[in-house]
N, C-alpha and C. Protein backbone atom coordinates (compact mmCIF):
# COMPACT_ATOMS: atom_id res chain seq x y z
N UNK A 1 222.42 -66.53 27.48
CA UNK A 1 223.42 -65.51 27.19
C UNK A 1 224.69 -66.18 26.69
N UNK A 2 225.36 -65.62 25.75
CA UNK A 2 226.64 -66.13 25.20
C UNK A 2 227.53 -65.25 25.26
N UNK A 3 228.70 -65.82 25.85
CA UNK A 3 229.58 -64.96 26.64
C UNK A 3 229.97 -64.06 25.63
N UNK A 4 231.33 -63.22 25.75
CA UNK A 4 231.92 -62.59 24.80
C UNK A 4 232.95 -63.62 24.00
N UNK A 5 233.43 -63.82 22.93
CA UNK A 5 234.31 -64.29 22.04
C UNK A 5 235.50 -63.58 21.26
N UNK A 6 236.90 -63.89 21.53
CA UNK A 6 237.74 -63.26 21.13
C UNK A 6 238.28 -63.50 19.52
N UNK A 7 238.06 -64.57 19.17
CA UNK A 7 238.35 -64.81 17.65
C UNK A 7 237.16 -64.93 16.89
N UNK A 8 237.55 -64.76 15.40
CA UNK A 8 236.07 -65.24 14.87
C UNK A 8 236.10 -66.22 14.91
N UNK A 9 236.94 -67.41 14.87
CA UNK A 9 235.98 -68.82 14.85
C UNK A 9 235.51 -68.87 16.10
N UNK A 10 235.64 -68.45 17.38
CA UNK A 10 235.03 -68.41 18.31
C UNK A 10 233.46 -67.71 18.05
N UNK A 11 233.57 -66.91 18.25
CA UNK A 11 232.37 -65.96 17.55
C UNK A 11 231.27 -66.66 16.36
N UNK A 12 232.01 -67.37 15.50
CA UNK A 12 231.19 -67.88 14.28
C UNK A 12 230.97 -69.58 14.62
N UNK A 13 231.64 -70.20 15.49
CA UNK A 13 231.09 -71.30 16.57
C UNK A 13 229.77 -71.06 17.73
N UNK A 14 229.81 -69.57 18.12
CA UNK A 14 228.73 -69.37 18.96
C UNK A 14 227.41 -68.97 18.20
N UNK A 15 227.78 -68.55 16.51
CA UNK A 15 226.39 -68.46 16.19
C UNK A 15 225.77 -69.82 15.82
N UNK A 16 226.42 -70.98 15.56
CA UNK A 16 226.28 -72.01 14.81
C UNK A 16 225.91 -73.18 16.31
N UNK A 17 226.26 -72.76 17.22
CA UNK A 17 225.94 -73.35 18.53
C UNK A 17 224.82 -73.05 19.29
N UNK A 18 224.76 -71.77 19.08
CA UNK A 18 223.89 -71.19 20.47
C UNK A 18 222.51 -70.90 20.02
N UNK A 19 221.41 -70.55 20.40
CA UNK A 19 220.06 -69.91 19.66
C UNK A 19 220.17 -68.21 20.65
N UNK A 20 220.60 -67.73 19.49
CA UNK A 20 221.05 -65.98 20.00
C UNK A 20 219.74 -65.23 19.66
N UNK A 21 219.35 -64.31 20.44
CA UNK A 21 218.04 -63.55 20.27
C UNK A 21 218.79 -62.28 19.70
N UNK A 22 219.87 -61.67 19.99
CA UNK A 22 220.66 -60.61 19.19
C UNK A 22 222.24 -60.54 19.64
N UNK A 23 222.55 -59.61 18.76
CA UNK A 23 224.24 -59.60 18.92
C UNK A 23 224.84 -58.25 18.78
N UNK A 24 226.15 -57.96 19.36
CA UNK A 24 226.74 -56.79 20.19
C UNK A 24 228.13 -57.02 18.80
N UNK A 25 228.76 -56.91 17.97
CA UNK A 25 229.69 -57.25 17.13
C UNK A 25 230.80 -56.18 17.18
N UNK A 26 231.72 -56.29 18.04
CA UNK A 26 232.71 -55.29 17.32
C UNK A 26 233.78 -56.14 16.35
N UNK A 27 233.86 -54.39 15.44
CA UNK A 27 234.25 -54.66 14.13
C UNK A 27 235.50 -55.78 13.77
N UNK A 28 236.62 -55.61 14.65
CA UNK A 28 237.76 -56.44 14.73
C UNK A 28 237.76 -57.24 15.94
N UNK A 29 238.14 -59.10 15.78
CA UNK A 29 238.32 -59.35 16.66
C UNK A 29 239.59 -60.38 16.31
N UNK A 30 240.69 -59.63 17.42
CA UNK A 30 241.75 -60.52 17.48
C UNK A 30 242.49 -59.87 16.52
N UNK A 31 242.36 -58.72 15.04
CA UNK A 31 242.82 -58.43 13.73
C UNK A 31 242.36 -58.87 12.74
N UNK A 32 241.24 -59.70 13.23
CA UNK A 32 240.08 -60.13 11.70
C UNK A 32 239.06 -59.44 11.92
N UNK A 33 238.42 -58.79 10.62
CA UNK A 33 237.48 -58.52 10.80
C UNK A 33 236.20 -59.44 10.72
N UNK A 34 234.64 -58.49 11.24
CA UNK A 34 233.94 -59.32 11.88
C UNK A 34 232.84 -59.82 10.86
N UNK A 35 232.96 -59.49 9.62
CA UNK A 35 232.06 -59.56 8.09
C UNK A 35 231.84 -61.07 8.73
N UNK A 36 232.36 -61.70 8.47
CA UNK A 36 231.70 -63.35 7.95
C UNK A 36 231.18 -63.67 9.28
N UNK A 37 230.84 -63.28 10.52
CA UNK A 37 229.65 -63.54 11.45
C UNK A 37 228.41 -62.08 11.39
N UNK A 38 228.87 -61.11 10.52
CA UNK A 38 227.66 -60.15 10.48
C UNK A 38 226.58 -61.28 9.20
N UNK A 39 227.52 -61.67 8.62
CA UNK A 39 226.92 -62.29 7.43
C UNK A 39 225.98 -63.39 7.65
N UNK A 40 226.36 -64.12 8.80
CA UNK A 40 225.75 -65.14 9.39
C UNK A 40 224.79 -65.15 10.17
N UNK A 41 224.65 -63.98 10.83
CA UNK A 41 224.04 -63.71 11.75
C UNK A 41 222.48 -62.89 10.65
N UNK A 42 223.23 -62.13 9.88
CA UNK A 42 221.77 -61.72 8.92
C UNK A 42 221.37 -63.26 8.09
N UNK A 43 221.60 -63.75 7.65
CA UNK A 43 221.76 -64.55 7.32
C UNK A 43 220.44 -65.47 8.06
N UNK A 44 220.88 -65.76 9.14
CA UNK A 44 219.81 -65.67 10.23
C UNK A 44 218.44 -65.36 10.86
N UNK A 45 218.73 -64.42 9.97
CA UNK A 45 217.83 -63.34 11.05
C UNK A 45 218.18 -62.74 12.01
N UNK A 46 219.23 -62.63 12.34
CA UNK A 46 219.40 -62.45 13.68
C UNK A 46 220.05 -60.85 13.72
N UNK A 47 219.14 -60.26 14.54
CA UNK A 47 219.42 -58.82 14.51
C UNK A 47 220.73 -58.25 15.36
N UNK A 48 221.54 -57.41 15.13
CA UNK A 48 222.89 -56.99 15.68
C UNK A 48 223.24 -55.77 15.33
N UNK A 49 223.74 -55.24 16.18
CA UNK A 49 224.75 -53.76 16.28
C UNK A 49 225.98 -53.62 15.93
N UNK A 50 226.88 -52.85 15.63
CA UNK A 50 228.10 -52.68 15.51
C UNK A 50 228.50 -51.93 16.64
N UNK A 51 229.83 -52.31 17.34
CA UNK A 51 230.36 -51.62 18.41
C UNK A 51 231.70 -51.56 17.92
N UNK A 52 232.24 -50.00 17.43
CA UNK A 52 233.73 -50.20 17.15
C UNK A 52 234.13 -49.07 17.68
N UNK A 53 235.92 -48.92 17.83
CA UNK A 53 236.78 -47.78 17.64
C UNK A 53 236.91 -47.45 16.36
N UNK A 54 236.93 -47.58 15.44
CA UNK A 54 237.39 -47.78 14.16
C UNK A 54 236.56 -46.45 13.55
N UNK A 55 237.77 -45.03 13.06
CA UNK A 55 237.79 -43.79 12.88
C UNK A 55 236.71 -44.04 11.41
N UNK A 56 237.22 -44.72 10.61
CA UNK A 56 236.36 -44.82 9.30
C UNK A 56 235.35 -45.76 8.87
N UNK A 57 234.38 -45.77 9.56
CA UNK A 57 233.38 -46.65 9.02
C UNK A 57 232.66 -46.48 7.85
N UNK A 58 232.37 -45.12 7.02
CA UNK A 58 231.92 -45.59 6.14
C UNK A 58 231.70 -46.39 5.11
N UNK A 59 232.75 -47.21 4.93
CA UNK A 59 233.01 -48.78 4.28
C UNK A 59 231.78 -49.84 4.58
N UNK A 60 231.92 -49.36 6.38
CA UNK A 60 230.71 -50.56 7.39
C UNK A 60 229.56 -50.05 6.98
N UNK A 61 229.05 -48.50 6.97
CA UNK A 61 228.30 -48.36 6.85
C UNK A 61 227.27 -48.80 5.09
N UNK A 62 228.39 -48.75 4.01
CA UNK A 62 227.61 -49.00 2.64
C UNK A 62 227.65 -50.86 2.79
N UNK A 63 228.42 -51.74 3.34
CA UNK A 63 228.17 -53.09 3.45
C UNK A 63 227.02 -53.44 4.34
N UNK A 64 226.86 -52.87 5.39
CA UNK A 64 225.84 -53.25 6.06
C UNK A 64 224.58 -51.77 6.25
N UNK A 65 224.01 -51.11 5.25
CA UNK A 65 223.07 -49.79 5.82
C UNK A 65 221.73 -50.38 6.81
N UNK A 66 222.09 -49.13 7.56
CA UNK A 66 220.85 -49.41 8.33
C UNK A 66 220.88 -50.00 9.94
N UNK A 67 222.11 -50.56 9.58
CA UNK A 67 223.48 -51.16 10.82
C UNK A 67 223.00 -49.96 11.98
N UNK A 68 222.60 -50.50 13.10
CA UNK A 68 223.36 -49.53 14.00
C UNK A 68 224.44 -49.68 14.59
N UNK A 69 225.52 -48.65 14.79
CA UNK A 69 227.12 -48.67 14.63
C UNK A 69 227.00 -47.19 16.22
N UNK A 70 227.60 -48.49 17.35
CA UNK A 70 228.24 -47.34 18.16
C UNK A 70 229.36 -47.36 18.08
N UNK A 71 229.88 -46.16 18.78
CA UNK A 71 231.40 -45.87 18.69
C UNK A 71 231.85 -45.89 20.11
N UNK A 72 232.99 -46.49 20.02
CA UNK A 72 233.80 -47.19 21.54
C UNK A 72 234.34 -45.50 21.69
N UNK A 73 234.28 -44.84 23.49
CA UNK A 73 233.72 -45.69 24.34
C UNK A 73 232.45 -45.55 24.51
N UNK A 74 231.27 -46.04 24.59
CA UNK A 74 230.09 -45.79 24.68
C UNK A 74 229.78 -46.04 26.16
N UNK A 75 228.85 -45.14 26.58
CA UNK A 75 227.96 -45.37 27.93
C UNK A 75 227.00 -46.81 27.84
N UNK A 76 227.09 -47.29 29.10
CA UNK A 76 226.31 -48.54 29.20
C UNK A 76 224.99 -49.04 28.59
N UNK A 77 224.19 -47.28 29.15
CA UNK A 77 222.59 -46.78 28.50
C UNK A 77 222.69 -47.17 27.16
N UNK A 78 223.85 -46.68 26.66
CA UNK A 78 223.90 -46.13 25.29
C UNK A 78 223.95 -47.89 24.44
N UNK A 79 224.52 -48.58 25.04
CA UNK A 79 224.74 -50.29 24.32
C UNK A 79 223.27 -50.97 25.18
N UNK A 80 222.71 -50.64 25.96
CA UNK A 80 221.74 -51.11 26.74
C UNK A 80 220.59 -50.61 25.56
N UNK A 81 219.95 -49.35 25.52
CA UNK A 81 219.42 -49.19 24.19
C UNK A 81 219.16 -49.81 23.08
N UNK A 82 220.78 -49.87 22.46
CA UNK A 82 221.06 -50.43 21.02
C UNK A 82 220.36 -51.84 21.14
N UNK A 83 220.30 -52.20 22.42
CA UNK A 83 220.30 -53.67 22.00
C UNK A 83 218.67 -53.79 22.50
N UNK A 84 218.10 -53.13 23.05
CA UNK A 84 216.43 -53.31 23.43
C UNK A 84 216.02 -53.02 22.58
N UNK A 85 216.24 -51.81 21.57
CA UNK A 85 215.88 -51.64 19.87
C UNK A 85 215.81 -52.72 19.34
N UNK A 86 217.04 -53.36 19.25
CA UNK A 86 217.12 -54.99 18.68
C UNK A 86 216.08 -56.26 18.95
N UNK A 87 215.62 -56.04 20.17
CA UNK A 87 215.00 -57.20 20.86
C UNK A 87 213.53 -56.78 20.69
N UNK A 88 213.32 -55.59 20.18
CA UNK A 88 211.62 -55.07 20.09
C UNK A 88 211.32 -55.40 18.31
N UNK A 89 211.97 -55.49 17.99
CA UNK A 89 211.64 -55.60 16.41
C UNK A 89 211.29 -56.78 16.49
C-alpha cells in the first residue's frame, strides 16, 4: 500500500517507486493539477479513479473518457467499489 501524497512530485515519485496495483487520484493536489501522474499511471497500465470536489469536470471527463470520477464527499462503499472495479479488470 502507498500512503496518500500531498504534492505531485510526491505522487509522481510514488508511481516511479512503488509497484501500484491501482490508484485513488484526486484532481488537485497542493493547487497542481493531477494530469501528469494520470498520464503516468495510464501510461502504465495502471488502472485509477478520479476523486474530486471540482463543480466542472467535463474538461476531466473529454481528457480522460471512461475515467471513473467520484465526487467528494463520497461514502466509503462508494470509493471501496470504485476501486474493486479497478482491481477485477
Amino acid at each position: 500500500m502507498v500512503e496518500p501524497r500531498r504534492t505531485l512530485d510526491d505522487a509522481l515519485a510514488a508511481v516511479a517507486e512503488h509497484d501500484i496495483s491501482a490508484a485513488i487520484l484526486d484532481v488537485r493536489l497542493a493547487g497542481a493539477m493531477i494530469a501528469p501522474v494520470a498520464s503516468e499511471l495510464e501510461r502504465r497500465g495502471i488502472p485509477f479513479v478520479f476523486y474530486t470536489g471540482q463543480v466542472d469536470i467535463e474538461a476531466l471527463r473529454a481528457q480522460w473518457p471512461g475515467r471513473c470520477v467520484i465526487a467528494k464527499p463520497a461514502r466509503d462503499r462508494t470509493i471501496v467499489a470504485a476501486v474493486t472495479r479497478l482491481l477485477q479488470r
